[in-house]
N, C-alpha and C. Protein backbone atom coordinates (compact mmCIF):
# COMPACT_ATOMS: atom_id res chain seq x y z
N UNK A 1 0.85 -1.18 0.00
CA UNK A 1 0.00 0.00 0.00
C UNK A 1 0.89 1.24 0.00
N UNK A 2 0.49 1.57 -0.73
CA UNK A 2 1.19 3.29 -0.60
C UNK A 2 0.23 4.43 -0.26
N UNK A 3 0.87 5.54 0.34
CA UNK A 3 0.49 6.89 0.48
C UNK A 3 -0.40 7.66 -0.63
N UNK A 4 -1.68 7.81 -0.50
CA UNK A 4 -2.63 8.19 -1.29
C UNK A 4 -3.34 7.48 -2.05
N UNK A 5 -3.33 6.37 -1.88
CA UNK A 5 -3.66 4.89 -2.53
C UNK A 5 -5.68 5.24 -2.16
N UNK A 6 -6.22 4.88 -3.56
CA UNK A 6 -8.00 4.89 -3.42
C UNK A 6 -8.13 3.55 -3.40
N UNK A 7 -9.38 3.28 -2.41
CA UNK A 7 -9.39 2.18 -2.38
C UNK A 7 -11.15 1.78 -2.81
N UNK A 8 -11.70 0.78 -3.04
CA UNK A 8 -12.86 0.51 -3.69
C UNK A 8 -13.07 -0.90 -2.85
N UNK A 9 -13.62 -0.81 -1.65
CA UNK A 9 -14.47 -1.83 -1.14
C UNK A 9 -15.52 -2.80 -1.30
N UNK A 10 -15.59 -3.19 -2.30
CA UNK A 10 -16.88 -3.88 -2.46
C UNK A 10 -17.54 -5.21 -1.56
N UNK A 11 -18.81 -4.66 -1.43
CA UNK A 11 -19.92 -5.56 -0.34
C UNK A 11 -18.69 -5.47 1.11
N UNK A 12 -18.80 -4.08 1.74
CA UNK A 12 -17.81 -3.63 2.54
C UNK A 12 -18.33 -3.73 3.89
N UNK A 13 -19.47 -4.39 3.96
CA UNK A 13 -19.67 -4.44 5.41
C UNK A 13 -20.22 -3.69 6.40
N UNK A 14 -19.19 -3.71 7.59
CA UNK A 14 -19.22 -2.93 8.76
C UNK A 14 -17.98 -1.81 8.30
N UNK A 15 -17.33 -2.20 7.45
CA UNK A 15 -16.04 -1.20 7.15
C UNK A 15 -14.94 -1.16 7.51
N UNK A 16 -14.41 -2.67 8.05
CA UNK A 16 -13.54 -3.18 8.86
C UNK A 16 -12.29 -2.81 8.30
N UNK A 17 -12.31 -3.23 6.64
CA UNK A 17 -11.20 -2.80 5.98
C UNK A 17 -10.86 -1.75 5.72
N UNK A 18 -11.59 -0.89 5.21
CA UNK A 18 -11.31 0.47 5.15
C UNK A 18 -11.27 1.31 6.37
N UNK A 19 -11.57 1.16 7.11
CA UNK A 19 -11.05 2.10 8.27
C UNK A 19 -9.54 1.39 8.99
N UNK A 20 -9.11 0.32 8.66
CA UNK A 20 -7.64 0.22 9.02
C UNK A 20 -6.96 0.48 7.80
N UNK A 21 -7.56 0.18 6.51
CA UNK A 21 -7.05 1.22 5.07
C UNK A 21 -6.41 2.66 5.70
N UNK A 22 -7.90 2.74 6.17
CA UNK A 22 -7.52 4.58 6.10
C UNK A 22 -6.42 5.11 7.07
N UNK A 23 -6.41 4.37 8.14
CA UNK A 23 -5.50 4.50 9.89
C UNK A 23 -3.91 4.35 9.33
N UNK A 24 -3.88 3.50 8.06
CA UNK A 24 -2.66 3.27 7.45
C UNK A 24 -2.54 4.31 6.00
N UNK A 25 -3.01 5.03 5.69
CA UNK A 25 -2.64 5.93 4.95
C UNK A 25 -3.15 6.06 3.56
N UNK A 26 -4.29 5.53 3.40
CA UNK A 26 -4.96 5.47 2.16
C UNK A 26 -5.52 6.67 2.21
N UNK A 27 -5.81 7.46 1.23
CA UNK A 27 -6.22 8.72 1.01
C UNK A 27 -7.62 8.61 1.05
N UNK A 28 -8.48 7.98 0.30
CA UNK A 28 -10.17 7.66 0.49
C UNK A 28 -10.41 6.28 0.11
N UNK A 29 -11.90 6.21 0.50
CA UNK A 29 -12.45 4.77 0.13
C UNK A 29 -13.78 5.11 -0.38
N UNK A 30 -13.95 3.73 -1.25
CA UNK A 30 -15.67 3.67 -1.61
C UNK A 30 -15.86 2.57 -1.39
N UNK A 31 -16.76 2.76 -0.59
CA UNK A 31 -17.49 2.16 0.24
C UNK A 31 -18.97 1.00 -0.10
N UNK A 32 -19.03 -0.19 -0.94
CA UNK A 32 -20.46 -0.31 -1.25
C UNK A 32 -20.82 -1.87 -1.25
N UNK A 33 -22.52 -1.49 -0.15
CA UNK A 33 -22.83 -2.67 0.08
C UNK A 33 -24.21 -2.25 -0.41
N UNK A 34 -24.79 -3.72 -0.54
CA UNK A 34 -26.08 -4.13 -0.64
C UNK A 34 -27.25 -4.15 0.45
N UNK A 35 -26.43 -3.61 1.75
CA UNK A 35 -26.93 -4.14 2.66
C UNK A 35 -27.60 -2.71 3.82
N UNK A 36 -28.46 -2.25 3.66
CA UNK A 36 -28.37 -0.66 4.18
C UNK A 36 -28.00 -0.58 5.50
N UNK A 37 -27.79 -1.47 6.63
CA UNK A 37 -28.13 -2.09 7.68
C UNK A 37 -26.57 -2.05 7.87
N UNK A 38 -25.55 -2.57 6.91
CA UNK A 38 -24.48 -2.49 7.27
C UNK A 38 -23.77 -1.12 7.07
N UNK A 39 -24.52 -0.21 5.93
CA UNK A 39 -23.54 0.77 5.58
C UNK A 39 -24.11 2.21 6.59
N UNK A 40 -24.99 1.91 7.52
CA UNK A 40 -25.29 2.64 8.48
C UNK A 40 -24.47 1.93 9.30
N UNK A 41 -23.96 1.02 9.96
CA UNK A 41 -23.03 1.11 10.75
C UNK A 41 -21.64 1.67 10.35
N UNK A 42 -21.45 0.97 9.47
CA UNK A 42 -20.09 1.80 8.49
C UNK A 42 -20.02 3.49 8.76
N UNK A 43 -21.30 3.75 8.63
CA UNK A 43 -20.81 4.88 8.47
C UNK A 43 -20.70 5.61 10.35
N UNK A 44 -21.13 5.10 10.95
CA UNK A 44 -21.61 5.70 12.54
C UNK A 44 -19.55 5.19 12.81
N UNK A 45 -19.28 4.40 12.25
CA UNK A 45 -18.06 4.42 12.84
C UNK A 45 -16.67 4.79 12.41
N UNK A 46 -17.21 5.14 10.49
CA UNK A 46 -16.51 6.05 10.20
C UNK A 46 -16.48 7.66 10.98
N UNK A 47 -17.24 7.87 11.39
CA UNK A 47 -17.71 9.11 11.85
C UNK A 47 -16.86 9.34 13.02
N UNK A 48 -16.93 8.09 14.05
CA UNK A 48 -16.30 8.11 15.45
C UNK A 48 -14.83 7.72 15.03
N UNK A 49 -14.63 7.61 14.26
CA UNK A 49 -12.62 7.33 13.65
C UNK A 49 -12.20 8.63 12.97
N UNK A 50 -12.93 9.56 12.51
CA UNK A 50 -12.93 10.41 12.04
C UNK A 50 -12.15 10.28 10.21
N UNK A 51 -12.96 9.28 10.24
CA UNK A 51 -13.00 9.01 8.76
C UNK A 51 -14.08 9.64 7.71
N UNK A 52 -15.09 9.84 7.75
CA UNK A 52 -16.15 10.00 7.71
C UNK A 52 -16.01 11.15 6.10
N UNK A 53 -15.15 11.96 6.14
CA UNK A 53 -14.66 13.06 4.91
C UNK A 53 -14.03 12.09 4.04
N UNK A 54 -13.58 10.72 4.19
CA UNK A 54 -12.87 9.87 3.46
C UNK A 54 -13.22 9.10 2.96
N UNK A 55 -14.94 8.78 2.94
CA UNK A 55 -15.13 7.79 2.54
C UNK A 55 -16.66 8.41 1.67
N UNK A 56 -17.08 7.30 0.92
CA UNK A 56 -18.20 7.50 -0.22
C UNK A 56 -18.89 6.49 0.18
N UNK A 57 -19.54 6.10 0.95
CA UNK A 57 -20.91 5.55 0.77
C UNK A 57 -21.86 4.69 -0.59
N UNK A 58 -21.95 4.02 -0.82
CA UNK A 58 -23.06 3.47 -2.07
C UNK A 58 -23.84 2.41 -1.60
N UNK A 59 -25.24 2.28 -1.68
CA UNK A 59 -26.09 1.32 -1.65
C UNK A 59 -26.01 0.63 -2.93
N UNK A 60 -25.93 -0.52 -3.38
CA UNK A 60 -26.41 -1.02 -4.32
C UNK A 60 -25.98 -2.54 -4.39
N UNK A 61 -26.18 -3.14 -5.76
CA UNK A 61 -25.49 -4.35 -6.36
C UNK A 61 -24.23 -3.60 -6.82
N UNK A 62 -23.32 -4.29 -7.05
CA UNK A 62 -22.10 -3.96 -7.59
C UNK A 62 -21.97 -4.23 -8.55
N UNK A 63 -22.80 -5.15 -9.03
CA UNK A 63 -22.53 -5.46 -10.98
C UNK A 63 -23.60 -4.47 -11.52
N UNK A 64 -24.48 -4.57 -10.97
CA UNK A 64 -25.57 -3.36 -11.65
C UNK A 64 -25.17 -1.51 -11.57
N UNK A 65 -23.72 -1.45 -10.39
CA UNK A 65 -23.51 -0.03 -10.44
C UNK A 65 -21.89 -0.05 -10.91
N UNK A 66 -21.16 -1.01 -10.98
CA UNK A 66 -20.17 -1.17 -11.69
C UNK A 66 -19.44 -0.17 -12.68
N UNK A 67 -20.35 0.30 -13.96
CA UNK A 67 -19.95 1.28 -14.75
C UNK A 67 -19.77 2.59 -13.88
N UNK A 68 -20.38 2.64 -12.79
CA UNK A 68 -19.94 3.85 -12.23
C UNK A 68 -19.44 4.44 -11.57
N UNK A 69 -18.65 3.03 -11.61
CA UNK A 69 -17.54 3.48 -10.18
C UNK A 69 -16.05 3.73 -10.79
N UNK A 70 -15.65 4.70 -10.38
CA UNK A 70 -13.90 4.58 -11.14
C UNK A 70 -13.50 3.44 -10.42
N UNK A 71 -11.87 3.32 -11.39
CA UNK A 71 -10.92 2.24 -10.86
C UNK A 71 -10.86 2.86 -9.21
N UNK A 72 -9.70 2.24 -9.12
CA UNK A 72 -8.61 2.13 -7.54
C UNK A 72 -7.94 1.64 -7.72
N UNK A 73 -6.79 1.98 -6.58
CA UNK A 73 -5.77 1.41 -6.99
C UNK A 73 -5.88 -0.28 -5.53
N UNK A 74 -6.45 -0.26 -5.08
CA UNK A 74 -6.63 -0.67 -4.29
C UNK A 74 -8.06 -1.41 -4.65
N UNK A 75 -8.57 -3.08 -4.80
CA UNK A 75 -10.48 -3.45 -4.46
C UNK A 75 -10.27 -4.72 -3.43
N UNK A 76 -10.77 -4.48 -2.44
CA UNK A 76 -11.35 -5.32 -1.99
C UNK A 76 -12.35 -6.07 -1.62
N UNK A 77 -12.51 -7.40 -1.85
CA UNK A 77 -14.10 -8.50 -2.03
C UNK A 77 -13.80 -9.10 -0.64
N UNK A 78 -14.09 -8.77 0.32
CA UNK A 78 -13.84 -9.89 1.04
C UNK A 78 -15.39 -10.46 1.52
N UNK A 79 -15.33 -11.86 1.65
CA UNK A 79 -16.43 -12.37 1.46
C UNK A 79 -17.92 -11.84 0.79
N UNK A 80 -17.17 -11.60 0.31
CA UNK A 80 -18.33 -11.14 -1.10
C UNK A 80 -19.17 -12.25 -2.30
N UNK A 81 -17.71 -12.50 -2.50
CA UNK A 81 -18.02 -13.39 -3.75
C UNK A 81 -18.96 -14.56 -3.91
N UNK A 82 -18.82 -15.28 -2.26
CA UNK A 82 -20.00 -16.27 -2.08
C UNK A 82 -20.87 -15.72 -2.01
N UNK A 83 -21.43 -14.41 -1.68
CA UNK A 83 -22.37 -14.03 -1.55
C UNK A 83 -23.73 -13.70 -3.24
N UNK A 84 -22.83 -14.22 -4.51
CA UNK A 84 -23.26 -13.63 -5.20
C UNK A 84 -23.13 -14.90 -6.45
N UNK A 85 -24.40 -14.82 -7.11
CA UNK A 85 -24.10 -16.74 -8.13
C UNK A 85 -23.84 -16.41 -9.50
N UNK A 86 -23.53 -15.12 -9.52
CA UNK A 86 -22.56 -14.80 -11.35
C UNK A 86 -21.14 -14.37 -10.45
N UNK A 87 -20.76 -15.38 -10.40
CA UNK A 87 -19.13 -15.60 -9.54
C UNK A 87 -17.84 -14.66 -11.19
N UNK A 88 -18.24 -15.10 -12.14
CA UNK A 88 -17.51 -14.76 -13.10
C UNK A 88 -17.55 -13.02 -13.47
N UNK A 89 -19.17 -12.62 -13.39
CA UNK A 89 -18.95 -11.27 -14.32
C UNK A 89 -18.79 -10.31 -12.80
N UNK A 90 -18.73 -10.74 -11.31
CA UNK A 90 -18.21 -10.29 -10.31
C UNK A 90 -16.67 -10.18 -10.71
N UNK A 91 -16.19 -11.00 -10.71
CA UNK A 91 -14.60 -11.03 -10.40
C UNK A 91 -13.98 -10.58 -11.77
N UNK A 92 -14.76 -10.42 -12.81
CA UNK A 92 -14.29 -9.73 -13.92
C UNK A 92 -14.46 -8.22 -13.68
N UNK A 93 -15.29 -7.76 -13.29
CA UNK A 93 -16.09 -6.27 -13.20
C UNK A 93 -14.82 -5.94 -12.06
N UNK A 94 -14.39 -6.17 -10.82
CA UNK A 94 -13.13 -5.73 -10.12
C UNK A 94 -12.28 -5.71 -10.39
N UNK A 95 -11.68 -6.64 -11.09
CA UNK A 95 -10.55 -6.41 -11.72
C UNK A 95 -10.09 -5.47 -12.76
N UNK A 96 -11.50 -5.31 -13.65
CA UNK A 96 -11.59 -4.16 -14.26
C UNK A 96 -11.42 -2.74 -13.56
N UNK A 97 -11.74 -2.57 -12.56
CA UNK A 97 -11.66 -1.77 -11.34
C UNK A 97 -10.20 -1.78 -10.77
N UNK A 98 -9.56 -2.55 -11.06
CA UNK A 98 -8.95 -2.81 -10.45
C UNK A 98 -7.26 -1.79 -10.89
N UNK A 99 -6.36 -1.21 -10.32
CA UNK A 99 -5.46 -0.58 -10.80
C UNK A 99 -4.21 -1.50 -10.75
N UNK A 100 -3.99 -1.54 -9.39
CA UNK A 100 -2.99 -2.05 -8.57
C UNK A 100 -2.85 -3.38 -8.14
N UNK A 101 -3.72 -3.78 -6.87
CA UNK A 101 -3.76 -4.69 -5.83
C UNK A 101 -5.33 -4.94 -5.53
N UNK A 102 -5.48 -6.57 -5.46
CA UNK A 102 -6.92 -6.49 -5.53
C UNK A 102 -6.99 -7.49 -4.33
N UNK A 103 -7.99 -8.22 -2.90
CA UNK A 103 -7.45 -8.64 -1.91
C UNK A 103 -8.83 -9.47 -2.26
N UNK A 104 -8.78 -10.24 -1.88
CA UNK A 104 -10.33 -11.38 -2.24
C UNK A 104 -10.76 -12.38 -1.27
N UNK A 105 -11.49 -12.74 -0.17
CA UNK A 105 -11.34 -13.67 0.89
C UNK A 105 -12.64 -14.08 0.21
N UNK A 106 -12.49 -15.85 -0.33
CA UNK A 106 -13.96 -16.75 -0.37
C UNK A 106 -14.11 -18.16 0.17
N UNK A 107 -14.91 -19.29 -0.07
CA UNK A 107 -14.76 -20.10 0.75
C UNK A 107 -13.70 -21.29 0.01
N UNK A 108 -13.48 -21.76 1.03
CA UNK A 108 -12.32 -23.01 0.42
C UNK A 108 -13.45 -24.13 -0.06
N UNK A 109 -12.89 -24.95 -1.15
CA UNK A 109 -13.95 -25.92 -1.11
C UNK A 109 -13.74 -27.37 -0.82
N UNK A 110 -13.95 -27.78 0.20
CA UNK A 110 -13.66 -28.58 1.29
C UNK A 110 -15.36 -29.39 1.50
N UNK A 111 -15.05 -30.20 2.30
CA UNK A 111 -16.27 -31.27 2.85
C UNK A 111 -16.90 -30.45 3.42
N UNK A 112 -16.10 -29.84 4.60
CA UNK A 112 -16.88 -29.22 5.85
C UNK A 112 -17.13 -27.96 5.09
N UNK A 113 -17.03 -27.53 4.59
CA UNK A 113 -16.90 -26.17 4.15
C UNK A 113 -18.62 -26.34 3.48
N UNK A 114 -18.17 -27.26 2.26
CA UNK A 114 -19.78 -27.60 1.45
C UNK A 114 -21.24 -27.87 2.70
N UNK A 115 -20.70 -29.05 3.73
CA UNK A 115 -21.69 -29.07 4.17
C UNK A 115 -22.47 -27.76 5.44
N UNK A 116 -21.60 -27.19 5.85
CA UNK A 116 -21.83 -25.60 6.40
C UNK A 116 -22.59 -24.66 5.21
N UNK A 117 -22.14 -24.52 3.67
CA UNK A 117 -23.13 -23.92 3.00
C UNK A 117 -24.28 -24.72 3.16
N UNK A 118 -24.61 -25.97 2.96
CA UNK A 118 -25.93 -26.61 2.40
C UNK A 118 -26.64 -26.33 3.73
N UNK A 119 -25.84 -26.49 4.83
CA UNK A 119 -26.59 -25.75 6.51
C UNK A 119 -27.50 -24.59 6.26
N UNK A 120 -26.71 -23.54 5.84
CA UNK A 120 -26.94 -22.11 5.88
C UNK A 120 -28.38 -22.03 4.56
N UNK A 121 -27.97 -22.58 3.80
CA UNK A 121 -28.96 -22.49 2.69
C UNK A 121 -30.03 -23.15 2.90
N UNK A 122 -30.59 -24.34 3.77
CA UNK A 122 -31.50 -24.59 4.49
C UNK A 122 -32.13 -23.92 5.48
N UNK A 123 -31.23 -23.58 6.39
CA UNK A 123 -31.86 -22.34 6.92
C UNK A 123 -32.68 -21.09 6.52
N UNK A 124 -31.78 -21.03 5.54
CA UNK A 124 -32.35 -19.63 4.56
C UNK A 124 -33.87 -20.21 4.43
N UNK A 125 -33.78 -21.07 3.49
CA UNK A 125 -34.93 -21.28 2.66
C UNK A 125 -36.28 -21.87 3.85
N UNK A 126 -36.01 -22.14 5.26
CA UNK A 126 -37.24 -22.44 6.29
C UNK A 126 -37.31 -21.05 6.58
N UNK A 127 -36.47 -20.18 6.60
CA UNK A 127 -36.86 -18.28 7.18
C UNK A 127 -37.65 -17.92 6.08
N UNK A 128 -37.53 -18.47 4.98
CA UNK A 128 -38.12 -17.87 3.49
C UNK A 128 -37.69 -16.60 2.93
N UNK A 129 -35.97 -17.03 3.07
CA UNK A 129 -35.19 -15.76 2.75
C UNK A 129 -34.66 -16.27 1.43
N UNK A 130 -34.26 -15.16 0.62
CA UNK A 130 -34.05 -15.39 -0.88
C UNK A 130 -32.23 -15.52 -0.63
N UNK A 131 -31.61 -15.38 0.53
CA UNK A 131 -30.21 -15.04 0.24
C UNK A 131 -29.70 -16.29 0.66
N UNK A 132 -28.90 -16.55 -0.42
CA UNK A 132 -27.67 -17.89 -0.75
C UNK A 132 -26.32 -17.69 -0.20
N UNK A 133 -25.89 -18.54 -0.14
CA UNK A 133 -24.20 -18.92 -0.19
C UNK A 133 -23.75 -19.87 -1.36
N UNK A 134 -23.01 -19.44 -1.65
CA UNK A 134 -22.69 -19.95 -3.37
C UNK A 134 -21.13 -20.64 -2.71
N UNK A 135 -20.79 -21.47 -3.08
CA UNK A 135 -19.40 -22.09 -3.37
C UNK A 135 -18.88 -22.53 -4.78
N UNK A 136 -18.14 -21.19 -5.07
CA UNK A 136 -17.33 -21.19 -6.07
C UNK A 136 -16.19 -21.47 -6.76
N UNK A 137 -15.33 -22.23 -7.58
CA UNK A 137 -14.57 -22.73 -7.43
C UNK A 137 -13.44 -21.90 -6.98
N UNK A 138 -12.54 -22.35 -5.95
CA UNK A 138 -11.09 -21.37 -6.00
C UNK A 138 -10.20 -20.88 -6.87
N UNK A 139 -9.93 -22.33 -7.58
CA UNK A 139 -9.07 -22.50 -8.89
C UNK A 139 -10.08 -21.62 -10.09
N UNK A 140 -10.95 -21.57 -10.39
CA UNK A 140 -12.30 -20.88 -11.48
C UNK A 140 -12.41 -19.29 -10.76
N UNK A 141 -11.79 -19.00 -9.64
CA UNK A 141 -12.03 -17.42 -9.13
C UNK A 141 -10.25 -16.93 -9.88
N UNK A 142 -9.49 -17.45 -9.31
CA UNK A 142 -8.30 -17.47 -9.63
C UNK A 142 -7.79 -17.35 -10.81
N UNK A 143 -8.66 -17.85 -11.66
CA UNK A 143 -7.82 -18.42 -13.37
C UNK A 143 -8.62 -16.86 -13.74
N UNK A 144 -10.19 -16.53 -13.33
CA UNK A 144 -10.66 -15.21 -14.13
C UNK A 144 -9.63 -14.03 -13.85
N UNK A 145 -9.16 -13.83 -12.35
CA UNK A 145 -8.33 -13.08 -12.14
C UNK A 145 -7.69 -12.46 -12.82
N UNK A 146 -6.62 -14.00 -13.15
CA UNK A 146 -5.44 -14.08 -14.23
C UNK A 146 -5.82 -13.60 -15.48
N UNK A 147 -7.07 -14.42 -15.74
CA UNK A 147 -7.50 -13.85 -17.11
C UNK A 147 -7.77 -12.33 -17.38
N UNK A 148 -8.09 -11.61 -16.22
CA UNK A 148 -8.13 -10.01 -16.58
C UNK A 148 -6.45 -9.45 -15.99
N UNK A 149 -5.64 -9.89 -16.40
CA UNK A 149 -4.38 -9.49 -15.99
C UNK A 149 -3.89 -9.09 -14.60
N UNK A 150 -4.48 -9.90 -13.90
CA UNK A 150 -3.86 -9.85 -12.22
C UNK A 150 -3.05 -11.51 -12.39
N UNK A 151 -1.81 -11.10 -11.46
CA UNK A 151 -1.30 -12.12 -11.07
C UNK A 151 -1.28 -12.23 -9.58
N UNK A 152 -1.71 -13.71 -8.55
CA UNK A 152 -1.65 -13.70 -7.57
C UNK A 152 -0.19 -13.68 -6.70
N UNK A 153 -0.48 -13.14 -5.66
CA UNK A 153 1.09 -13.02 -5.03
C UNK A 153 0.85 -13.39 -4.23
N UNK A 154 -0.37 -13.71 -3.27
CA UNK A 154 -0.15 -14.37 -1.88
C UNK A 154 -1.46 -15.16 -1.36
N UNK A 155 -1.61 -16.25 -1.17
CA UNK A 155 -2.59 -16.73 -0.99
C UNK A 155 -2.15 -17.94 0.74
N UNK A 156 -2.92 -17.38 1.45
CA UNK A 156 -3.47 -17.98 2.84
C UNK A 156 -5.02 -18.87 2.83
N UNK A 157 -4.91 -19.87 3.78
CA UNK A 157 -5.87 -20.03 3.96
C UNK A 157 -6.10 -20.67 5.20
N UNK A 158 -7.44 -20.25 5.61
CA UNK A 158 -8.42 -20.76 7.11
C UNK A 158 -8.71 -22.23 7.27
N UNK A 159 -9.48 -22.74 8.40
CA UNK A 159 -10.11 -23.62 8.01
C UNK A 159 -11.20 -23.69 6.92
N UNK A 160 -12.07 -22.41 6.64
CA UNK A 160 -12.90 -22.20 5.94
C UNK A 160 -12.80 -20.91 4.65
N UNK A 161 -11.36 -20.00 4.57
CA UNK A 161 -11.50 -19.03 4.01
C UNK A 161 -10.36 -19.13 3.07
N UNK A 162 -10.23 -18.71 2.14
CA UNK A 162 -8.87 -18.57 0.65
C UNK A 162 -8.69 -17.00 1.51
N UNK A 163 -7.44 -16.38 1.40
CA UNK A 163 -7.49 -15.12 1.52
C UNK A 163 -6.20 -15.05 0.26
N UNK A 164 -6.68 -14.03 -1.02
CA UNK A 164 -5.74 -14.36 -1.84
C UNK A 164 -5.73 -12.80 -2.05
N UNK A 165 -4.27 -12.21 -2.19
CA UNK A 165 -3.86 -10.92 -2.84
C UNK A 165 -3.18 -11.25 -4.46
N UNK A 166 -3.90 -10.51 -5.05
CA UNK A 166 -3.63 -10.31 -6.70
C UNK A 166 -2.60 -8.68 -6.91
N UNK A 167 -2.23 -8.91 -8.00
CA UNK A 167 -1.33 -7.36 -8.23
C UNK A 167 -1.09 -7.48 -9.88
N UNK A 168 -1.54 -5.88 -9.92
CA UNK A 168 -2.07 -6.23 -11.86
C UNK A 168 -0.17 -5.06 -12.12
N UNK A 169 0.51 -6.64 -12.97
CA UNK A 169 1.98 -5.81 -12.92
C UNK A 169 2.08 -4.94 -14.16
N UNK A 170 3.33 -4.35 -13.28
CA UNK A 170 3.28 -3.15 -13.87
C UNK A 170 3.45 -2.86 -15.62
């Protein structure tokens, strides 16, 4: 990360990342979830960090507001991607976004891992909620990456999470 670095959060949560973005020297963030629920907390605690002049706010889908977001040099998905079942024109549309460094946390695909989604997605569907967990391939998130000219540089993983950093060279 460097000094003045924009950063582009996508499905950002509580704002976890970008407000230690910002504590470390990123110049601004954009900020955007789907979720209004989260980006009112986001913002109550951008406010109390005194971030709050630094950051942009967006409600929406991210593939449907996509065209309107500039690059960054900086995107981060973190657990995003399961969250969403066009896994491909997601991770194409960021990268497109993408300047620099792109940071991506999704699920590993594992036994336990599968049978914890098929949990959650049962659940869903007795609440009579429309929202999924998708398990996408790692290797099939990875190769689109590549395919929009990011190469990965560091990849960790959880019992349950990939945490992979991409960097589109120079």
């Amino acid at each position: 990360m460097r000094s003045g670095d924009s950063l582009l959060d996508i499905g950002g949560g509580v704002g976890t990342i970008h407000h230690v973005l910002l504590d470390d020297g990123v110049a601004g963030a954009t900020h955007l979830d789907a979720s209004r629920g989260y980006l009112d907390v986001a913002r109550e605690e951008a406010a109390k960090r005194g971030h709050a002049d630094r950051v942009r706010f967006l409600f929406g889908d991210f593939i449907a507001v996509a065209e309107s977001l500039p690059a960054a040099d900086i995107v981060t998905l973190d657990r995003v991607i399961c969250c969403y079942p066009d896994m491909e024109t997601m991770v194409l549309r960021a990268a497109e976004k993408t300047r620099r460094v792109l940071g991506a946390v999704y699920p590993r695909e594992t036994w336990w891992v599968k049978v914890g989604i098929a949990v959650e997605n049962t659940m869903s569907r007795i609440r009579k909620s429309a929202f999924r967990v998708y398990l996408h391939s790692p290797v099939a998130i990875e190769k689109r990456f590549e395919e929009s000219g990011l190469k990965r540089v560091s990849r960790q993983r959880t019992a349950i999470w990939e945490v992979a950093v991409f960097e589109r060279p120079a």
